[in-house]
PDB file of N, CA and C in Angstrom:
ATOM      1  N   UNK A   1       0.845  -1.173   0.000  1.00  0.00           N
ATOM      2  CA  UNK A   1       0.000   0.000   0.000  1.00  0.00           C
ATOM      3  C   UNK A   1       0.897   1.246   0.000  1.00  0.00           C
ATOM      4  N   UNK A   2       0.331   2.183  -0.903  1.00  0.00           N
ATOM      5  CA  UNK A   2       1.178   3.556  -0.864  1.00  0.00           C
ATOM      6  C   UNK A   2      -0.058   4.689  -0.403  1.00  0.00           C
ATOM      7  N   UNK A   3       0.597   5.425   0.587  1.00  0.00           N
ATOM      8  CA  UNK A   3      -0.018   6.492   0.695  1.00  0.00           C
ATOM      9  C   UNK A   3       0.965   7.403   0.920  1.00  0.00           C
ATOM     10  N   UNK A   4      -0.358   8.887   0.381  1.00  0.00           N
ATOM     11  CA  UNK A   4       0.630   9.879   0.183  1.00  0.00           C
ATOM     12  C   UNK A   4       0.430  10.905   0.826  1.00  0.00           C
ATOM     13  N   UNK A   5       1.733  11.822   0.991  1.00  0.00           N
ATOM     14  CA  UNK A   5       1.586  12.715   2.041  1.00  0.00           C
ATOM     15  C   UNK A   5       2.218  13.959   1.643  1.00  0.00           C
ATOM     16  N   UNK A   6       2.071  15.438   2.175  1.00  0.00           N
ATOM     17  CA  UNK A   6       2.526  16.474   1.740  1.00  0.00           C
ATOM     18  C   UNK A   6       3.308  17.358   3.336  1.00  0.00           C
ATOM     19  N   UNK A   7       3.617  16.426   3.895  1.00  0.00           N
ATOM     20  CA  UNK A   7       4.023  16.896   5.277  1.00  0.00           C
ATOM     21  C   UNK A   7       5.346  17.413   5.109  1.00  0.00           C
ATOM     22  N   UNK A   8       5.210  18.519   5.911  1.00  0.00           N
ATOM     23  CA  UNK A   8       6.466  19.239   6.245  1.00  0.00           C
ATOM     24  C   UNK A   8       7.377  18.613   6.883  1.00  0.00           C
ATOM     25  N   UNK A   9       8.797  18.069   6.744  1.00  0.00           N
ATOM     26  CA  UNK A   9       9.086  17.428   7.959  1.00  0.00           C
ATOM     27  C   UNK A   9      10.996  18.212   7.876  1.00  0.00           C
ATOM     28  N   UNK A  10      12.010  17.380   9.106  1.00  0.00           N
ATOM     29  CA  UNK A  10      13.191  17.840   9.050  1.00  0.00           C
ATOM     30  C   UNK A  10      13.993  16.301   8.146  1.00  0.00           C
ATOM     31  N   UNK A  11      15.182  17.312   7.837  1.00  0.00           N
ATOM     32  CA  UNK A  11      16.315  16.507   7.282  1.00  0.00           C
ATOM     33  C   UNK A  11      17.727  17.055   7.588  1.00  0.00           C
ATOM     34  N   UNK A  12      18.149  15.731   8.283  1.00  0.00           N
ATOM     35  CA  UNK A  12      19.796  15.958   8.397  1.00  0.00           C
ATOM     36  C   UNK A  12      20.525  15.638   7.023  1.00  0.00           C
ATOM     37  N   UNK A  13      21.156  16.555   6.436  1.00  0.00           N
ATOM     38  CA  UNK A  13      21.848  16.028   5.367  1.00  0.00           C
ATOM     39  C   UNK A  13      23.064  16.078   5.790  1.00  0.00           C
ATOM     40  N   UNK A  14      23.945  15.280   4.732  1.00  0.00           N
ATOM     41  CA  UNK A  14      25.494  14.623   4.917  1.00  0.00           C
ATOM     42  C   UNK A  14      26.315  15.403   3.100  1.00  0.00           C
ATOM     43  N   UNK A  15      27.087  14.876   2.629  1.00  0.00           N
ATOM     44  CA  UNK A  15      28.127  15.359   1.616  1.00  0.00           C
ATOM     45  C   UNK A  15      26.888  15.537   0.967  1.00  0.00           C
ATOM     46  N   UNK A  16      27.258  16.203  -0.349  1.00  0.00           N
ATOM     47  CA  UNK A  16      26.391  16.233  -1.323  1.00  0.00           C
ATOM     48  C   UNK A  16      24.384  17.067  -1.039  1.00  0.00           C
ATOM     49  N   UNK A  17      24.347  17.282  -0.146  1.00  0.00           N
ATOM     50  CA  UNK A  17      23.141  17.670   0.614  1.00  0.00           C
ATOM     51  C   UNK A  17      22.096  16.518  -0.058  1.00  0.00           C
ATOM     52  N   UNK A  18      22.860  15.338   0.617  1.00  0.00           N
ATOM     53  CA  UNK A  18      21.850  14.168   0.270  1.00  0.00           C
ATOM     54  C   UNK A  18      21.491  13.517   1.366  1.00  0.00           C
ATOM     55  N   UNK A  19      20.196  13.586   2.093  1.00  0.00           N
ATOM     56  CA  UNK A  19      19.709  12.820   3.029  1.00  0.00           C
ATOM     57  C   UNK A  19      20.197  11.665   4.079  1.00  0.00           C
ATOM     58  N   UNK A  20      20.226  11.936   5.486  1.00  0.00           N
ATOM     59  CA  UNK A  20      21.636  11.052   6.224  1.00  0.00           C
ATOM     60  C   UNK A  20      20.005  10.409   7.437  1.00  0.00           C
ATOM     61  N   UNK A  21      19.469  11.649   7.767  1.00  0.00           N
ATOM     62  CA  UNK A  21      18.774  11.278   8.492  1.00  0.00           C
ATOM     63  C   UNK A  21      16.821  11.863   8.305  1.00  0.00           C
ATOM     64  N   UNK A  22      15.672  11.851   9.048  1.00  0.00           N
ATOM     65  CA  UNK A  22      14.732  12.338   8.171  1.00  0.00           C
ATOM     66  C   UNK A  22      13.804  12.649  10.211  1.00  0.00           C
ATOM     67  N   UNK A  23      13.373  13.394  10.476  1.00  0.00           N
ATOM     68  CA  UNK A  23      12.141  13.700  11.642  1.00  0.00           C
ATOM     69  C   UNK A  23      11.074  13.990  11.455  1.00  0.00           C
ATOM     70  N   UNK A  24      10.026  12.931  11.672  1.00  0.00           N
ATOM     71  CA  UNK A  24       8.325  13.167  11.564  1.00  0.00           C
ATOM     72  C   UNK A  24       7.894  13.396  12.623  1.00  0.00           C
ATOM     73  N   UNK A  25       6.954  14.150  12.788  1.00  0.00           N
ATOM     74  CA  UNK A  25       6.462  14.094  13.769  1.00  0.00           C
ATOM     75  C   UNK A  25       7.137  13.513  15.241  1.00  0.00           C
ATOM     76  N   UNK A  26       8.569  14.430  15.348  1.00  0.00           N
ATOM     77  CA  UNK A  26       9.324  14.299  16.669  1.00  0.00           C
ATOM     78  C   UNK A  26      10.026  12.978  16.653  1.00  0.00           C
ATOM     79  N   UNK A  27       9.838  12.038  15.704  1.00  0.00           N
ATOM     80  CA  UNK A  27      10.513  10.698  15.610  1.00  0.00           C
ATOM     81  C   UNK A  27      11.515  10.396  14.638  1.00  0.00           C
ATOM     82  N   UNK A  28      12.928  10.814  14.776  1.00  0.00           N
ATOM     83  CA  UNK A  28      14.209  10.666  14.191  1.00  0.00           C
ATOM     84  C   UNK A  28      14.395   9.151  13.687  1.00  0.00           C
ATOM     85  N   UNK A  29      14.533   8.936  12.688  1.00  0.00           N
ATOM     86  CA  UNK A  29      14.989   7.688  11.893  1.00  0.00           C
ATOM     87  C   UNK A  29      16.283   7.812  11.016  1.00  0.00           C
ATOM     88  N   UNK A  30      17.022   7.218  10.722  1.00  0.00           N
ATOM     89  CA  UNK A  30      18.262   7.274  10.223  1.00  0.00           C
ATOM     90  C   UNK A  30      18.084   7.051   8.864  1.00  0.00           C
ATOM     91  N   UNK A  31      18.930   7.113   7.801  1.00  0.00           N
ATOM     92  CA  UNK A  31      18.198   6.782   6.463  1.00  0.00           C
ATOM     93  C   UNK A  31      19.606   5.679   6.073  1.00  0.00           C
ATOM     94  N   UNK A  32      19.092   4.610   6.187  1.00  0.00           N
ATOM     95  CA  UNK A  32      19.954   3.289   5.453  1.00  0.00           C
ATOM     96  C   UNK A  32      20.536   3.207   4.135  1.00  0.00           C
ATOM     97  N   UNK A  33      19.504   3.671   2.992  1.00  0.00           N
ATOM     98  CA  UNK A  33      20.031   3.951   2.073  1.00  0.00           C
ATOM     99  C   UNK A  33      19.420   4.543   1.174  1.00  0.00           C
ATOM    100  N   UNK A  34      20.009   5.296   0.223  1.00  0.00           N
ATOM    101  CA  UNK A  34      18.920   6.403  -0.885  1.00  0.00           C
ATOM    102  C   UNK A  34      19.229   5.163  -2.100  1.00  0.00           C
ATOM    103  N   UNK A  35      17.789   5.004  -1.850  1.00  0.00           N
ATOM    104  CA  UNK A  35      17.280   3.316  -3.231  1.00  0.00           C
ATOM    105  C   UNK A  35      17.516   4.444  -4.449  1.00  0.00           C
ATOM    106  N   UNK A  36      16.781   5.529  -4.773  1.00  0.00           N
ATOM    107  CA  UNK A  36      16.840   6.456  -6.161  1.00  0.00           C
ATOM    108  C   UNK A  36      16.782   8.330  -5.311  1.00  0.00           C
ATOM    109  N   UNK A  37      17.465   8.527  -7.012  1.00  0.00           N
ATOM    110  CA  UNK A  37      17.080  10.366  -6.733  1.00  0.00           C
ATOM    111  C   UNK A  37      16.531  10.686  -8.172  1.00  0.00           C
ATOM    112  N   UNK A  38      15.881  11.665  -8.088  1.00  0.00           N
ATOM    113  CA  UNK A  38      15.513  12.334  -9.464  1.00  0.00           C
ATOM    114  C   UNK A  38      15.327  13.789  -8.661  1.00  0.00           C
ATOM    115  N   UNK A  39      15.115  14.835 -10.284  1.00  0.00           N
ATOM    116  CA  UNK A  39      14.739  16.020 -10.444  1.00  0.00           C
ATOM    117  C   UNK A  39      13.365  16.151 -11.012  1.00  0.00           C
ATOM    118  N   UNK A  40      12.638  16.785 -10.704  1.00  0.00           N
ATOM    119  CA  UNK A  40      11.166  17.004 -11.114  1.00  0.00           C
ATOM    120  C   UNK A  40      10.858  18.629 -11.240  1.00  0.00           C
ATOM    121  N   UNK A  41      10.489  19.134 -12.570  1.00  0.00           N
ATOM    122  CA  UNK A  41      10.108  20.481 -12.397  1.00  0.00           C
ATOM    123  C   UNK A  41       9.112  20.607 -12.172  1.00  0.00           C
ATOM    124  N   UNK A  42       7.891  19.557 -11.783  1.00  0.00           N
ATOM    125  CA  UNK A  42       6.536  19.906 -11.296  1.00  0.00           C
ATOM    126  C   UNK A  42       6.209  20.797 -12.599  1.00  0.00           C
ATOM    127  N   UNK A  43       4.611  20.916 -12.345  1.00  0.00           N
ATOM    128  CA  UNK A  43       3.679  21.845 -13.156  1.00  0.00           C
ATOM    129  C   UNK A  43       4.807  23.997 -13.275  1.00  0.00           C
ATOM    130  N   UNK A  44       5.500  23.678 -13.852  1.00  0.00           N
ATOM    131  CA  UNK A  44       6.472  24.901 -13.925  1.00  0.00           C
ATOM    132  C   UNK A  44       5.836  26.083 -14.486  1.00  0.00           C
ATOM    133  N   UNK A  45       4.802  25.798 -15.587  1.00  0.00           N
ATOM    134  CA  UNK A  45       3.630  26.618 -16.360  1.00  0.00           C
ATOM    135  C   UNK A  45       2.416  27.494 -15.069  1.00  0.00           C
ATOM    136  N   UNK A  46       2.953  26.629 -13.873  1.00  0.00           N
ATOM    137  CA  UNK A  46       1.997  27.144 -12.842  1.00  0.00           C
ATOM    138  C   UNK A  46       2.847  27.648 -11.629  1.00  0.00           C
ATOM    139  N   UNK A  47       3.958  27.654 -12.161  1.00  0.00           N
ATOM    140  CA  UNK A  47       4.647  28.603 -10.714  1.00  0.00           C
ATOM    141  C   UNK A  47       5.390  27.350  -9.776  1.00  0.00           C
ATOM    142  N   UNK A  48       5.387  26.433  -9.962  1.00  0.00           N
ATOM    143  CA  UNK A  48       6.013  25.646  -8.897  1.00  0.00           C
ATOM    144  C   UNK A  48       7.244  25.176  -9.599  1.00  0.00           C
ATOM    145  N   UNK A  49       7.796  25.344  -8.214  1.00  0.00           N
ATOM    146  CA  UNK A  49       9.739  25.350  -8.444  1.00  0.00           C
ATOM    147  C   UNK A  49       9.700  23.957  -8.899  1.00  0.00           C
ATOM    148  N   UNK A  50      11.211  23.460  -9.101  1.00  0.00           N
ATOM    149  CA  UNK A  50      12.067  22.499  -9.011  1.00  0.00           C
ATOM    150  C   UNK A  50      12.073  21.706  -7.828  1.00  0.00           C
ATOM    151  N   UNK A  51      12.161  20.546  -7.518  1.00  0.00           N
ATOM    152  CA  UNK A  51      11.905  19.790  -6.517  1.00  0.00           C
ATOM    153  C   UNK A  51      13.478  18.570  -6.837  1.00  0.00           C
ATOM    154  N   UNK A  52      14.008  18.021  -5.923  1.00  0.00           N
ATOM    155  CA  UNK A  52      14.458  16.966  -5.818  1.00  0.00           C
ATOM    156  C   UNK A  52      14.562  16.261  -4.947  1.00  0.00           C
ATOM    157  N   UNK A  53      13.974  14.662  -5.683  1.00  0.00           N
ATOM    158  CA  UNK A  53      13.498  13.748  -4.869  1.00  0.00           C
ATOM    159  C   UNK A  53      14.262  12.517  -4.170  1.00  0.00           C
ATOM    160  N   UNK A  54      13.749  11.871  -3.281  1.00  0.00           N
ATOM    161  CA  UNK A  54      14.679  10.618  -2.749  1.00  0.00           C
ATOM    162  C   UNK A  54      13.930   9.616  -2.296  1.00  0.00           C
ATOM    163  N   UNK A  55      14.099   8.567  -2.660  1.00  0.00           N
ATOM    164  CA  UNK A  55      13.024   6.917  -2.107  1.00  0.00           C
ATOM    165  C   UNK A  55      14.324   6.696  -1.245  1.00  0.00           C
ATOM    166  N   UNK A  56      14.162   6.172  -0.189  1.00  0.00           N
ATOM    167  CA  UNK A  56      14.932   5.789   1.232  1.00  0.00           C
ATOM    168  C   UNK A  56      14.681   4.943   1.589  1.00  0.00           C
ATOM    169  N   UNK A  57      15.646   3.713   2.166  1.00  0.00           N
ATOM    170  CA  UNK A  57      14.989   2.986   2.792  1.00  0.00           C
ATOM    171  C   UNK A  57      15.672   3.636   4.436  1.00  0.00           C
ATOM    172  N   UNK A  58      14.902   3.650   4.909  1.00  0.00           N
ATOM    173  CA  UNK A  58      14.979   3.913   6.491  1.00  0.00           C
ATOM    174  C   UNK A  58      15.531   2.915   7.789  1.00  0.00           C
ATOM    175  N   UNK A  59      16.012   3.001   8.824  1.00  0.00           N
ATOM    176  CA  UNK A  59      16.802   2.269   9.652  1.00  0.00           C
ATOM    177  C   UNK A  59      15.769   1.404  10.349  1.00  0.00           C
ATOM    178  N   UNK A  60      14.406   1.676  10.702  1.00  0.00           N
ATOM    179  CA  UNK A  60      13.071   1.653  10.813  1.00  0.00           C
ATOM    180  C   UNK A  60      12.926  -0.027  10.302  1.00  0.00           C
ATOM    181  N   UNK A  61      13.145  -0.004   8.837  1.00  0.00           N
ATOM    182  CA  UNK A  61      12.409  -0.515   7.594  1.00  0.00           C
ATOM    183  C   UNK A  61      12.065  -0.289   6.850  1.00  0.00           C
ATOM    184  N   UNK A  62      10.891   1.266   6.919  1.00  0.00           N
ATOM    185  CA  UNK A  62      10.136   1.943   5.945  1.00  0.00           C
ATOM    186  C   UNK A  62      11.004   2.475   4.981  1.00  0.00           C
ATOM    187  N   UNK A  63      10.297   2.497   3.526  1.00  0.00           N
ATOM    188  CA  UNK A  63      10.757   3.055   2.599  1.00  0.00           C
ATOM    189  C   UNK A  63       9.616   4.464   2.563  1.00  0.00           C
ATOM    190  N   UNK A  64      10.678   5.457   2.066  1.00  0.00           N
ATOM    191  CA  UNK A  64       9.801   6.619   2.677  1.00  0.00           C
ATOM    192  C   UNK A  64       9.902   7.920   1.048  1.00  0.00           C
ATOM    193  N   UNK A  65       9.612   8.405   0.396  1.00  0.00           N
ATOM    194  CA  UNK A  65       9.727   9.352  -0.468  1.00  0.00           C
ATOM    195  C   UNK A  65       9.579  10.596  -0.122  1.00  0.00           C
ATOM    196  N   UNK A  66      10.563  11.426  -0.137  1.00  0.00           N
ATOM    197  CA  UNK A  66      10.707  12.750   0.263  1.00  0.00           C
ATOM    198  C   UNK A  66      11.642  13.448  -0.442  1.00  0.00           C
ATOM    199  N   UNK A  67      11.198  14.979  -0.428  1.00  0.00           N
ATOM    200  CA  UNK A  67      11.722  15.840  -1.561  1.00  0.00           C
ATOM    201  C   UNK A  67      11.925  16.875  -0.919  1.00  0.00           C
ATOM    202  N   UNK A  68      12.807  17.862  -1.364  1.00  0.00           N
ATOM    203  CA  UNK A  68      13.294  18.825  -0.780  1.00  0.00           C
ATOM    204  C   UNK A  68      13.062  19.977  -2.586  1.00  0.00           C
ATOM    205  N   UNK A  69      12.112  21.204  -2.053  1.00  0.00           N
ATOM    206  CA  UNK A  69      11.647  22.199  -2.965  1.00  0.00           C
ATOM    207  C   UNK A  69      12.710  23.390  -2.907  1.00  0.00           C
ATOM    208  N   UNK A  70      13.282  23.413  -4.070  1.00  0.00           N
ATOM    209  CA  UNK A  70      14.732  24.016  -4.282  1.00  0.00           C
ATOM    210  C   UNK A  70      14.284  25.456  -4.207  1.00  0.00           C
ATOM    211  N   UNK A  71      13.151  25.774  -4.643  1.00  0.00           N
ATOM    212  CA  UNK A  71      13.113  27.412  -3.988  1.00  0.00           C
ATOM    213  C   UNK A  71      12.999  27.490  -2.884  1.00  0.00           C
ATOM    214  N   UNK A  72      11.914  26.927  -1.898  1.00  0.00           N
ATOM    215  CA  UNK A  72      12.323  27.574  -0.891  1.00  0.00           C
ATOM    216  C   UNK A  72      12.803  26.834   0.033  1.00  0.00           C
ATOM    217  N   UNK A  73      13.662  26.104  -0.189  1.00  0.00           N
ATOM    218  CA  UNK A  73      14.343  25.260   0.755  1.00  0.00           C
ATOM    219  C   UNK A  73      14.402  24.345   1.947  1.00  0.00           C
ATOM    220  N   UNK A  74      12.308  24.051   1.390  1.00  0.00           N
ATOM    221  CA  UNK A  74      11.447  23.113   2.505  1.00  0.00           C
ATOM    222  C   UNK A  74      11.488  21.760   2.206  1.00  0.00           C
ATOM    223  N   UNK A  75      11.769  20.461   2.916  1.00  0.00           N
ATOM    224  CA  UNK A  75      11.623  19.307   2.866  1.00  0.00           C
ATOM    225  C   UNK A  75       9.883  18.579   3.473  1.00  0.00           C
ATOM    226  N   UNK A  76       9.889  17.608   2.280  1.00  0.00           N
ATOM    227  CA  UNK A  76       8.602  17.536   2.595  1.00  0.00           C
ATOM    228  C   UNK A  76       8.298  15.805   2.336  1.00  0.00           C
ATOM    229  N   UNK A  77       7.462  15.317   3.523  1.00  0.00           N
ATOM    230  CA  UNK A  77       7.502  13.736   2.867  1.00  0.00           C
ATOM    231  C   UNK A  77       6.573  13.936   1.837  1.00  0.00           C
ATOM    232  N   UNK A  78       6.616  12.924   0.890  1.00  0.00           N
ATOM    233  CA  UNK A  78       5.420  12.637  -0.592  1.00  0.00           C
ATOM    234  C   UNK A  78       5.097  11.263  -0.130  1.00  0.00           C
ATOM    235  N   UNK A  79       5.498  10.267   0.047  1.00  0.00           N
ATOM    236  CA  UNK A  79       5.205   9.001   0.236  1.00  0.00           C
ATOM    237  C   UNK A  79       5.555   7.835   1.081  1.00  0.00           C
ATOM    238  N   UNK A  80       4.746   6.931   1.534  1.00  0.00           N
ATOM    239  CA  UNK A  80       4.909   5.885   2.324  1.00  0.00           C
ATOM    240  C   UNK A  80       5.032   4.862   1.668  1.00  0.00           C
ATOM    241  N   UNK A  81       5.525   3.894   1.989  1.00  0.00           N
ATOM    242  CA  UNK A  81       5.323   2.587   1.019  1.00  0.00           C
ATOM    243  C   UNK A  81       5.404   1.457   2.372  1.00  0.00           C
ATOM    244  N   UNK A  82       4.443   0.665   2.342  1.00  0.00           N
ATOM    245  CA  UNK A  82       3.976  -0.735   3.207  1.00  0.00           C
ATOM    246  C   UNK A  82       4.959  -2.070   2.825  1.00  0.00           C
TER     247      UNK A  82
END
């Protein structure tokens, strides 16, 4: 099951400002490993920045999708995966 989410959350990043660690809702998880990355310009015809993304697998277990919005420099989860 995937569900999806638009939550604000924190990120510790490491070299490269690539994802080391990720905080939801006050609960720190470590990030095991970045499975993929991409770039996405989103609907750009409508004003929304550049985004780049990361599928994680987490220390947890969870694989988690989260993106960080290159204008304004907010990290945000997009997805859960079961």
């Amino acid at each position: 099951m995937i569900e999806k989410y638009f939550q604000p959350i924190k990120v510790q990043c490491g070299n490269l400002h690539r994802p080391m660690a990720i905080e939801i809702n006050q609960l720190r998880v470590g990030v095991e490993t970045i499975l993929e990355s991409w770039y996405d310009t989103g609907c750009w015809w409508e004003g929304e920045s550049e985004k780049v993304f990361y599928r994680v697998y987490c220390q947890d277990g969870g694989v988690r999708e989260i993106f960080n919005d290159l204008s304004s420099g907010e990290w945000l989860l997009y997805r859960v995966y079961d």
